[in-house]
Protein backbone atom coordinates (compact mmCIF):
# COMPACT_ATOMS: atom_id res chain seq x y z
CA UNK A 1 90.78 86.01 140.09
CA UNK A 2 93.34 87.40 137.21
CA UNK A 3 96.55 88.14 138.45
CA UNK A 4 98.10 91.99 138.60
CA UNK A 5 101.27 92.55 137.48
CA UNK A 6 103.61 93.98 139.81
CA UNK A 7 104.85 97.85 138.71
CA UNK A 8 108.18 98.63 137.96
CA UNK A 9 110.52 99.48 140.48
CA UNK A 10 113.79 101.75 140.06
CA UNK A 11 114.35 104.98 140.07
CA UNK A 12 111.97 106.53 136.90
CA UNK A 13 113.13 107.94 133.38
CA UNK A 14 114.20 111.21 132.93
CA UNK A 15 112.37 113.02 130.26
CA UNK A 16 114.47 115.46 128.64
CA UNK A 17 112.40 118.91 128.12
CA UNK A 18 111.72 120.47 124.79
CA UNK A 19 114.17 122.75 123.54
CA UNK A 20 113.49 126.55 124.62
CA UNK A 21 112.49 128.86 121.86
CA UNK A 22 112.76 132.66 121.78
CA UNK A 23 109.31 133.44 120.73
CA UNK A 24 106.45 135.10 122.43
CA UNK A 25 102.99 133.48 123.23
CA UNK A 26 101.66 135.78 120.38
CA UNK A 27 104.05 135.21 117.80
CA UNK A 28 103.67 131.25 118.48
CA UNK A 29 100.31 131.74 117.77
CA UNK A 30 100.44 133.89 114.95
CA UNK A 31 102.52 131.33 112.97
CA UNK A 32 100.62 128.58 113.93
CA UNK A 33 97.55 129.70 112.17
CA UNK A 34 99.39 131.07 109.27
CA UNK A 35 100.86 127.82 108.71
CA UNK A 36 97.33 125.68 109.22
CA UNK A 37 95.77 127.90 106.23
CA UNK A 38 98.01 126.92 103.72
CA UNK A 39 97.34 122.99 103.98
CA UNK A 40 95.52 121.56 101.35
CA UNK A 41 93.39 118.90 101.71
CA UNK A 42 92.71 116.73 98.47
CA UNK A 43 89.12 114.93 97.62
CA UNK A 44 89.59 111.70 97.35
CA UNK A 45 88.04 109.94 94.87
CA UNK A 46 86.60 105.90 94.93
CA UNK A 47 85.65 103.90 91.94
CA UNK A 48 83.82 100.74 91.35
CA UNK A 49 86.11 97.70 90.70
CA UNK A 50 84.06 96.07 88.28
CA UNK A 51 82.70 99.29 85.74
CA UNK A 52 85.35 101.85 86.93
CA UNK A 53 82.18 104.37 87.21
CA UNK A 54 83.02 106.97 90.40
CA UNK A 55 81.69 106.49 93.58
CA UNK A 56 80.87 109.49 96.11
CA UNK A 57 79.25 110.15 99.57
CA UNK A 58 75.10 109.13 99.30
CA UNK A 59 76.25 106.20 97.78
CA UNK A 60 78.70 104.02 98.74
CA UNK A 61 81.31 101.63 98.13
CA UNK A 62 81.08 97.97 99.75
CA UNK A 63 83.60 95.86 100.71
CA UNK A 64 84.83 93.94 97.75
CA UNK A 65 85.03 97.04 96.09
CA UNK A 66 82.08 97.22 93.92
CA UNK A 67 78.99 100.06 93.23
CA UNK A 68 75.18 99.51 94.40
CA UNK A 69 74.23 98.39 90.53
CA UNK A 70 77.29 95.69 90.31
CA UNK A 71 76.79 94.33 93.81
CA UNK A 72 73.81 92.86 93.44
């Protein structure tokens, strides 16, 4: 039978809280999604190792970094 290790005894951490903010629920809120609409995600592109030719989603890349037609 595998041994349990004993917990930790002591008195526990203290956490320290966040620091307050003077903001309403709404105004939290209303920044929050203002600032998620401005990221911009980039596509990233992959390319076969061997002929450099560009590799996207039906297709795919294996793992020594090579197309379908220079794999095999």
């Amino acid at each position: 039978m595998p041994q349990v290790e004993p917990k930790g005894r002591g008195r526990p951490v203290k956490h320290t809280p966040p620091p307050r903010i003077d903001a309403t629920p709404e105004e939290i809120a209303r920044a929050f999604f203002q600032s998620s609409s401005k990221v911009k995600t980039t596509k990233r592109e992959y390319s076969c190792g061997d002929c450099g030719r560009k590799v996207s989603y039906p297709e795919t890349l294996y793992e020594d970094g090579k197309c379908s037609d220079c794999h095999s």
